[in-house]
Structures are given as C-alpha cells and as structure tokens.
C-alpha atoms as a PDB file:
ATOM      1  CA  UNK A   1     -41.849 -84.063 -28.862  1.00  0.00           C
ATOM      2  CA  UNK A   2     -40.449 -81.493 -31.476  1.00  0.00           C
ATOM      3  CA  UNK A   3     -39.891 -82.682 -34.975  1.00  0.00           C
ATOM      4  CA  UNK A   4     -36.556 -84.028 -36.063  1.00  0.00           C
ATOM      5  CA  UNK A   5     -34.580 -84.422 -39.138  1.00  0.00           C
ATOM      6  CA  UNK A   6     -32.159 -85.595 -40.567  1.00  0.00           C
ATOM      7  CA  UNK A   7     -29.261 -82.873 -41.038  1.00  0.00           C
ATOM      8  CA  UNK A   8     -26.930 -83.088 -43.965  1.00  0.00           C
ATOM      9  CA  UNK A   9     -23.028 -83.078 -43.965  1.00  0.00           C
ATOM     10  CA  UNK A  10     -23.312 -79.546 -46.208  1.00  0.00           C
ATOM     11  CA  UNK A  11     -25.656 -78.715 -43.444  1.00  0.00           C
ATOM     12  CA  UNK A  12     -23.517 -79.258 -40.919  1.00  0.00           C
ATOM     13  CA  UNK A  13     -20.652 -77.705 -42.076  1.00  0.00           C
ATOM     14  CA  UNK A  14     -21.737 -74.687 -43.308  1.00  0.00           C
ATOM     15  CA  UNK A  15     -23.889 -73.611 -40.328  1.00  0.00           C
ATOM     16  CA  UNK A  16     -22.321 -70.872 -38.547  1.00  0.00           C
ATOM     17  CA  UNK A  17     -21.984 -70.826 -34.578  1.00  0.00           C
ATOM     18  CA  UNK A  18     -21.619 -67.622 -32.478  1.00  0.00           C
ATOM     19  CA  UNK A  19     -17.995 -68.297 -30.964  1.00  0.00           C
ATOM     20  CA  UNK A  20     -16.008 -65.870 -28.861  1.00  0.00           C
ATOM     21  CA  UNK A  21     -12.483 -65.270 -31.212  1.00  0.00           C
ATOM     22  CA  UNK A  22     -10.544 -65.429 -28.157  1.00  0.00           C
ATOM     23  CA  UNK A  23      -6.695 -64.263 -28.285  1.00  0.00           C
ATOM     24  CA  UNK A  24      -3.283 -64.442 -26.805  1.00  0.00           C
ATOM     25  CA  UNK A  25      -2.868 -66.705 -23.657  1.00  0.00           C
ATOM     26  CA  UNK A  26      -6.185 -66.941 -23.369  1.00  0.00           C
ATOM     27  CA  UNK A  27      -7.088 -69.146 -27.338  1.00  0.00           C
ATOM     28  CA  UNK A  28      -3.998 -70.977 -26.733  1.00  0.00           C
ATOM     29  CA  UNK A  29      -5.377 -72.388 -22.933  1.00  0.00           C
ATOM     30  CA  UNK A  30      -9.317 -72.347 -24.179  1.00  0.00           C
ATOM     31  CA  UNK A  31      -9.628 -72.144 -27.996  1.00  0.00           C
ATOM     32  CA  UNK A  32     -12.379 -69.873 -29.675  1.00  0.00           C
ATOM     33  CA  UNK A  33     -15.313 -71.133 -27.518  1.00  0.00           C
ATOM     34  CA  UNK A  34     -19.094 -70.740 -28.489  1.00  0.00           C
ATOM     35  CA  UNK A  35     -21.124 -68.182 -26.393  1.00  0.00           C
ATOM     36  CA  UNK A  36     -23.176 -71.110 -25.033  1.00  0.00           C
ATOM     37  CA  UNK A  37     -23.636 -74.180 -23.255  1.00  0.00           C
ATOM     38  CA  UNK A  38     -21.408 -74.421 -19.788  1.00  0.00           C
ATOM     39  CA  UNK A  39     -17.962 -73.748 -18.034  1.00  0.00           C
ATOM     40  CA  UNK A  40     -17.216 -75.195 -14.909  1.00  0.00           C
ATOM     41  CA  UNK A  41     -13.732 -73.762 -12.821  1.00  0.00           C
ATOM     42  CA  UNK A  42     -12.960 -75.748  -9.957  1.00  0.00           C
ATOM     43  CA  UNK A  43      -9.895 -75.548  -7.581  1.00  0.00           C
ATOM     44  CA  UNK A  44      -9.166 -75.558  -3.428  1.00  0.00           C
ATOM     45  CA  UNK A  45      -9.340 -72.272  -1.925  1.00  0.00           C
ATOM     46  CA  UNK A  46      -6.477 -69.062  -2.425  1.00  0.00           C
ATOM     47  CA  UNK A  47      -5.088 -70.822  -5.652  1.00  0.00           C
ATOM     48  CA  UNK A  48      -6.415 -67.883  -7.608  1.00  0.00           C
ATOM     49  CA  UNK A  49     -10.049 -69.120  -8.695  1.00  0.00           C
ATOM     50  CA  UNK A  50     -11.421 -66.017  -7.832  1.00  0.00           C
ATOM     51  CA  UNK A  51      -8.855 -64.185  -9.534  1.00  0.00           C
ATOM     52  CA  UNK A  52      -9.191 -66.259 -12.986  1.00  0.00           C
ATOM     53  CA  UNK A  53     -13.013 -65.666 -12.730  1.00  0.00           C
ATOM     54  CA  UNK A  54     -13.331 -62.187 -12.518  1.00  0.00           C
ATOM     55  CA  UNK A  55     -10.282 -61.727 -15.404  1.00  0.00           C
ATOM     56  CA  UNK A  56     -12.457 -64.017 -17.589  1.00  0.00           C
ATOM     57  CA  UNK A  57     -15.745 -62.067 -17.120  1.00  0.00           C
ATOM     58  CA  UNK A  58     -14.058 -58.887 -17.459  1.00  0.00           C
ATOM     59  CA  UNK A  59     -12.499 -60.319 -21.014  1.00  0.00           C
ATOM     60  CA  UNK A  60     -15.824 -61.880 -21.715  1.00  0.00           C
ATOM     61  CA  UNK A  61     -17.860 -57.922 -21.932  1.00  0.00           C
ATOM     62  CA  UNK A  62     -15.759 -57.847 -25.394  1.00  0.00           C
ATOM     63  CA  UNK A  63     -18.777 -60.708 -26.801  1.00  0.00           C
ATOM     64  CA  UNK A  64     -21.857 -59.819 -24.581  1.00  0.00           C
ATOM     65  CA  UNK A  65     -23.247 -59.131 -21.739  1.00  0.00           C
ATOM     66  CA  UNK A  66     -21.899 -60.775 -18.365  1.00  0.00           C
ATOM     67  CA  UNK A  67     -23.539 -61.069 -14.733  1.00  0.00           C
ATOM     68  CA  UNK A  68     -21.315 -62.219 -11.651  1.00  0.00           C
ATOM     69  CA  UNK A  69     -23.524 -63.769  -9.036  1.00  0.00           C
ATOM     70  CA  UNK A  70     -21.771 -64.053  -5.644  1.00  0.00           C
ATOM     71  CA  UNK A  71     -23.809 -66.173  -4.410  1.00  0.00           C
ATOM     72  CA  UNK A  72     -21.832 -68.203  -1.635  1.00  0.00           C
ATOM     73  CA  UNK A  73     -19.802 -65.404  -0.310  1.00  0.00           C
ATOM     74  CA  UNK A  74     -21.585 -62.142  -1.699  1.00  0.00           C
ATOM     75  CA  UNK A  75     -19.832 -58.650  -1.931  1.00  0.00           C
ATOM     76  CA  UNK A  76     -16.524 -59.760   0.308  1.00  0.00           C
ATOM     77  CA  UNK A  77     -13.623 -58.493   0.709  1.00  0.00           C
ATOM     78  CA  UNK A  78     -11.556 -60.955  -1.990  1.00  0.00           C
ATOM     79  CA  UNK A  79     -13.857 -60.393  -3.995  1.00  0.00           C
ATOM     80  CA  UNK A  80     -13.780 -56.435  -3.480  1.00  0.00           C
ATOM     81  CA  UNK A  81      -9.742 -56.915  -4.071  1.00  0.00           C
ATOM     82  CA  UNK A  82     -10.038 -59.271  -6.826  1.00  0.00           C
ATOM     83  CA  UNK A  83     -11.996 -56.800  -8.866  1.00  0.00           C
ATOM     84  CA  UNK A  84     -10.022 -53.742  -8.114  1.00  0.00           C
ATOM     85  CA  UNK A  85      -6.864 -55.346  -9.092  1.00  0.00           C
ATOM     86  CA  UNK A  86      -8.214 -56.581 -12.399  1.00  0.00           C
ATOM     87  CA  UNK A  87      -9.454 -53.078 -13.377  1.00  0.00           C
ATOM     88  CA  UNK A  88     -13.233 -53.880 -13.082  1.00  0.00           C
ATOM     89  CA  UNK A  89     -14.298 -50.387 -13.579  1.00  0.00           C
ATOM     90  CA  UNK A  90     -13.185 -50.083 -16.993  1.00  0.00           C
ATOM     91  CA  UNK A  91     -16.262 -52.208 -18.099  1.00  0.00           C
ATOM     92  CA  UNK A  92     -18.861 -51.440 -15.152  1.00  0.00           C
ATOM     93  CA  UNK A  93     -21.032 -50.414 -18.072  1.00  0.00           C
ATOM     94  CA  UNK A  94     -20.663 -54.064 -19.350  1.00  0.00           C
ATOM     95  CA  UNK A  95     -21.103 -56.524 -16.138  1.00  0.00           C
ATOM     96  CA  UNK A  96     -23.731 -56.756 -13.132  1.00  0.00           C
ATOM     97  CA  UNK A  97     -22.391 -57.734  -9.792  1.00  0.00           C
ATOM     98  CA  UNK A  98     -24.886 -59.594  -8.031  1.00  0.00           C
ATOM     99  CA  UNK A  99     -25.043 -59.513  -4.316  1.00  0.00           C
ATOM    100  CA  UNK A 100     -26.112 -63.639  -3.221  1.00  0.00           C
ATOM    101  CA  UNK A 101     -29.368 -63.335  -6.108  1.00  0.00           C
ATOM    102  CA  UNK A 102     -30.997 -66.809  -5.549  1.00  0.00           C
ATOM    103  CA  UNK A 103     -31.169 -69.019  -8.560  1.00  0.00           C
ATOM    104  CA  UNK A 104     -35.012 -68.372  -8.821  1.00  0.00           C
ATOM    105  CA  UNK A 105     -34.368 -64.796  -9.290  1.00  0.00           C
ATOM    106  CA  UNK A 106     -31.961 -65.487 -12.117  1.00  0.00           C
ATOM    107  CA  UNK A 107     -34.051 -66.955 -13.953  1.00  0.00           C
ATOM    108  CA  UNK A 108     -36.162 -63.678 -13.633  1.00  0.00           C
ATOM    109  CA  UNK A 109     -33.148 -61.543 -14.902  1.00  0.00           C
ATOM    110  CA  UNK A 110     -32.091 -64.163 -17.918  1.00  0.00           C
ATOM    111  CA  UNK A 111     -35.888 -64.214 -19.040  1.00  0.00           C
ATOM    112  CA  UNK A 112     -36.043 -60.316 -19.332  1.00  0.00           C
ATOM    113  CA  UNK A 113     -35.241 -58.257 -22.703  1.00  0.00           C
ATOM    114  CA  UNK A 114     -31.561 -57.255 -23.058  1.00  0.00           C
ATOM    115  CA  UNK A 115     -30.373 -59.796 -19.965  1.00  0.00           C
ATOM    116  CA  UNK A 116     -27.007 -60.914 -19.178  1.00  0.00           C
ATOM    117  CA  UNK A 117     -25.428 -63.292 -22.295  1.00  0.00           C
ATOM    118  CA  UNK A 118     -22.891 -64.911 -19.761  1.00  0.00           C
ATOM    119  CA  UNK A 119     -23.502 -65.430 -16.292  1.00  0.00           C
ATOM    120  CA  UNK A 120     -20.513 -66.378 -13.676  1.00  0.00           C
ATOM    121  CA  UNK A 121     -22.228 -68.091 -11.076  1.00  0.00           C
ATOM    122  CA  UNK A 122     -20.389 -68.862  -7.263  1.00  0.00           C
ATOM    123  CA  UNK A 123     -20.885 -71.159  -6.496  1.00  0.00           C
ATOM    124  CA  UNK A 124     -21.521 -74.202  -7.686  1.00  0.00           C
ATOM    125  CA  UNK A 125     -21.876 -76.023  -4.328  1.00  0.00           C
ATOM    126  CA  UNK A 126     -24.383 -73.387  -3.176  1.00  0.00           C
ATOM    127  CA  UNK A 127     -26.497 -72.683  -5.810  1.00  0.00           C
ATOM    128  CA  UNK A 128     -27.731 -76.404  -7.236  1.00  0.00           C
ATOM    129  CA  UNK A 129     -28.903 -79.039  -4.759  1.00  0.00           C
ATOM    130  CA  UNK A 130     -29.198 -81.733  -7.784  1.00  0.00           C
ATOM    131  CA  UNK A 131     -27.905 -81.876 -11.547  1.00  0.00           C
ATOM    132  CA  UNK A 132     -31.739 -82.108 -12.622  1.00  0.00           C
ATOM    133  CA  UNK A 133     -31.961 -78.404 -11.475  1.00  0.00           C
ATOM    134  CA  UNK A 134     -28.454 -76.904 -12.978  1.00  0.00           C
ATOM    135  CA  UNK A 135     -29.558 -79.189 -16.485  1.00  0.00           C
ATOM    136  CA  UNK A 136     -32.829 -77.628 -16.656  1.00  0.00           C
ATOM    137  CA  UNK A 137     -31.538 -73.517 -16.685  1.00  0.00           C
ATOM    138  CA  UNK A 138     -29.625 -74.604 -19.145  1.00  0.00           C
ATOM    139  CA  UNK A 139     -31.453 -76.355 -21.379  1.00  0.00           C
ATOM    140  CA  UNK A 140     -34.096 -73.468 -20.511  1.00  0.00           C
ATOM    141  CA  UNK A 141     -31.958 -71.077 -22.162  1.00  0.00           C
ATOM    142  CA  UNK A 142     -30.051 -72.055 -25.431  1.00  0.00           C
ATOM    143  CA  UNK A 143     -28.499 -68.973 -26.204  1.00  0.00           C
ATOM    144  CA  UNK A 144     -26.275 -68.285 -22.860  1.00  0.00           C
ATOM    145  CA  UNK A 145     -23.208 -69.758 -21.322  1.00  0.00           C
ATOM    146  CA  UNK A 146     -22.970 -70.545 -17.564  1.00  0.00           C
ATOM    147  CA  UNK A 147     -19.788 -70.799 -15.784  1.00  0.00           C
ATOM    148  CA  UNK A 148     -20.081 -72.302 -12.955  1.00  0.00           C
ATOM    149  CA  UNK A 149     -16.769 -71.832 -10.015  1.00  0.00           C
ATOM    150  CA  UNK A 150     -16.743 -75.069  -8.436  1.00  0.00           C
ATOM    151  CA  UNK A 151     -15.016 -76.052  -4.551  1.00  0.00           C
ATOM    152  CA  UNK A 152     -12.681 -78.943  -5.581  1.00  0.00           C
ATOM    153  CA  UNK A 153     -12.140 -82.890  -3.906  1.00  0.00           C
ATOM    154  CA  UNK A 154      -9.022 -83.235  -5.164  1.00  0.00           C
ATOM    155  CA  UNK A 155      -8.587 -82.448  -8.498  1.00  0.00           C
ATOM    156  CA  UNK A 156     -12.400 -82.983  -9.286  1.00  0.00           C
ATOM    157  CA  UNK A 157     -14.866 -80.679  -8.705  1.00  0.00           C
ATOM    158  CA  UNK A 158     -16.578 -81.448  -5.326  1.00  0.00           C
ATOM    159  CA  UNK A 159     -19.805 -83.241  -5.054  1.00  0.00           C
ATOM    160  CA  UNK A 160     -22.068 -84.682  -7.167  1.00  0.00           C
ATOM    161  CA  UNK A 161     -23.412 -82.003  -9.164  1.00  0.00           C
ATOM    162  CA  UNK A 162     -20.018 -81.175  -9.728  1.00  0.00           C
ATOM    163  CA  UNK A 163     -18.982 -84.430 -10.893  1.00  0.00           C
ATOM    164  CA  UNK A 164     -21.610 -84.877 -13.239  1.00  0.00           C
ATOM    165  CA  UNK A 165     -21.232 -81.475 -14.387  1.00  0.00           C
ATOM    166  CA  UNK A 166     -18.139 -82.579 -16.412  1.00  0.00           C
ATOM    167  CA  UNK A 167     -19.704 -84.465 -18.312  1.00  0.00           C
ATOM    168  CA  UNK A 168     -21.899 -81.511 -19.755  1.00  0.00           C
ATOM    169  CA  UNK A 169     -19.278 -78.620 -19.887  1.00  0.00           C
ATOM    170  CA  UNK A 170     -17.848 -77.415 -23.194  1.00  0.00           C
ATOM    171  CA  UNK A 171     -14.996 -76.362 -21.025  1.00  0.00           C
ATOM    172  CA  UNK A 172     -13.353 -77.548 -18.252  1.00  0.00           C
ATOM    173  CA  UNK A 173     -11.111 -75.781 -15.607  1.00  0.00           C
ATOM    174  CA  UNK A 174      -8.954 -76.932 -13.239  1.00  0.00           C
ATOM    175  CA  UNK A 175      -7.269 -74.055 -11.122  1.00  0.00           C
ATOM    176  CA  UNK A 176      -4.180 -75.014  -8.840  1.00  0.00           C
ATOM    177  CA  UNK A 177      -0.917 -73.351  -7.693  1.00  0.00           C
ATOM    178  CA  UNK A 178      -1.891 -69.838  -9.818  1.00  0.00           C
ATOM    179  CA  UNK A 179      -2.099 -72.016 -13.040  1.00  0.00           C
ATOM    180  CA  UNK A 180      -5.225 -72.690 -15.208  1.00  0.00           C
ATOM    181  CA  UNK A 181      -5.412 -76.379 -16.896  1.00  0.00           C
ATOM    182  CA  UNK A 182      -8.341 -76.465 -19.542  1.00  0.00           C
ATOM    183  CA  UNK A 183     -10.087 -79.285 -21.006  1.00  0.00           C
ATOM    184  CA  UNK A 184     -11.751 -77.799 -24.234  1.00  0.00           C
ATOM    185  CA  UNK A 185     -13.722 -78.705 -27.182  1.00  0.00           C
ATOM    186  CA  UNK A 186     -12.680 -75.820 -28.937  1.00  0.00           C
ATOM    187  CA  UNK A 187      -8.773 -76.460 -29.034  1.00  0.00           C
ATOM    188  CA  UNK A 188      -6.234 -74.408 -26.707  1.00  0.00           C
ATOM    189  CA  UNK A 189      -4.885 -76.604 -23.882  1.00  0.00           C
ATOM    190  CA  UNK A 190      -1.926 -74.791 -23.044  1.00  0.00           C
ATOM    191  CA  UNK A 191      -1.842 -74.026 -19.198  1.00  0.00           C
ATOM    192  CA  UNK A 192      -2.703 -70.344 -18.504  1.00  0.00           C
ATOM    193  CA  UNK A 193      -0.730 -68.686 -15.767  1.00  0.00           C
ATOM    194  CA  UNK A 194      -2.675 -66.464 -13.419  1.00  0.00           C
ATOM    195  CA  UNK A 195      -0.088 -64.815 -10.905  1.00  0.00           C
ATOM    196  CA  UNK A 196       3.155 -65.211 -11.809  1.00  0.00           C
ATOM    197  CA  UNK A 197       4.995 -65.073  -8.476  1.00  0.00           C
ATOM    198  CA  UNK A 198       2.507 -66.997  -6.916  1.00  0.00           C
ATOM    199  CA  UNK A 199       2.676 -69.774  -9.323  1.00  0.00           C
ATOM    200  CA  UNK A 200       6.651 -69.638  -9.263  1.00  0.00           C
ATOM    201  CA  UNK A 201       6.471 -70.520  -5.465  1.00  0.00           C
ATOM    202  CA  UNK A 202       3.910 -73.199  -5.878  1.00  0.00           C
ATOM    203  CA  UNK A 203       5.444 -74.753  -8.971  1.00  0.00           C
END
C-alpha cells in the first residue's frame, strides 16, 4: 500500500488543479470542471444526446486532446449528421473518431505517448459488463476524464453500471426534451438548451 500523509489545510488550498475555464452557457450549466475523473450523459433516444456529445467534445479540443469511441453504433448515419452540423472539421486536427475500438484496445491508445486527454465513450451499456471494470480504467489513468453517454430507465441512467456510476462522476447529465440538466461539483446548474425548436415543442 502507498504511503499516506497527512495533508495540511495550506496544503490543500494552495494546490493547483488542471480545470477546463469553461464559458458562456456552457460554466453556467457545468462550472469550470477539472480535466479528470468521469462524466456520465444519460437520456432516452432522439432527445439530442448525441448532439450534446459531439458539441462538448468539439468544445473540449480547446483543453486537450479528445477521442470519440462509437462503440455501440459505430460510424452511422446520426452520428455522420451530428458531426457535420456541429462543424466537426474545424478541429479534425484535434479529435479521433473511433470506429466500435473495444475497450481493450483503448487502453492501448490511452497508454501510448501523446494519447487522447478526454475520451467520449458510447456507450456505456456496451462497453462495461460490471462497475469493477469501468472503476479500474479509471483509476488506471489519473490524468484523463471519461465521459461516458449512458441509455436512460427513466430519468436514471440504465443498468447497474450506470447506476453506480453516479456515484463516481464529477458530473452528471441528464439529457431530455433538447435540454441538458447537470449535477456538478464544480458549480453551474443552469439547464443548457441544445436545439432550440426542438426543446420549444417538447417543453
């Protein structure tokens, strides 16, 4: 077991974490999150989950690296549409698409020099049989953040990985009608609208 110690308040509060200074619509629904730990988005199908992941990882290439890994559905059509309408291309320099890469093979790519900082994974449901596997990447690697796009029961993320999953995530989304509702540690909480006229019909 490693060494511990006690840390002091001075400590504490003068150590410096490596946060994302998000802006606009997007630190008043999340905050100014750290570049680590876990995310988990979760909502039923064509409420705009898709949508609000691939905005997010396209504002995310302003702090690091990002990987999307399609797992579940791989390069299909939404997703084709989801990424032309956000403007994807303008950081294809920034962002790997991955085409259904298996978990074990993403471990590969995070191990490797100058590897993704942020990884999108999709999904949840199809990439972690138990939360002893999705705990163990992460604690594996310290220095990234996960998000993790979840099928929803309800207004929970499905299953049991994806309940206990709340548990660990720094942030929390719940994705319903074209609206964004965040559960942060790092402030924001205002909901974050992802398609207008969508969400005007739904709401």
């Amino acid at each position: 077991m490693a060494n511990q110690r006690a840390v002091s308040i001075k400590e504490l509060q003068s150590k410096r974490f490596n946060s994302m200074p998000f802006d606009g619509e997007f630190e008043a629904c999340f905050g100014r999150p750290e570049r680590t730990g876990c995310w988990i988005i979760s909502g039923p199908p064509a409420n705009g989950k898709t949508r609000l992941s691939v905005r997010l990882a396209k504002y995310m290439t302003r702090f690091g690296r990002v990987a999307y890994d399609s797992i579940e559905e791989g390069l299909s059509l939404s997703l084709q549409k989801a990424f032309i309408e956000e403007g994807m291309e303008d950081v294809e320099n920034r962002i790997q698409l991955l085409d259904k890469e298996p978990i074990d093979e993403l471990v590969k790519r995070i191990k490797k020099q100058r590897s993704p900082d942020i990884m999108f994974i999709d999904s949840l449901q199809f990439t972690f049989k138990t939360y002893a596997q999705l705990k163990k990447i992460i604690d594996e690697n310290p220095r990234k953040l996960f998000v993790f796009i979840s099928h929803a029961e309800g207004k929970q993320p499905a299953g049991r990985v994806g309940k206990a999953i709340e548990y660990l995530a720094n942030v929390k989304i719940r994705v319903e009608g074209f609206k964004a509702f965040a559960k942060s540690r790092y402030g924001g909480g205002e909901p974050y609208t992802i398609w207008e006229e969508g969400a005007a019909r739904y709401w």
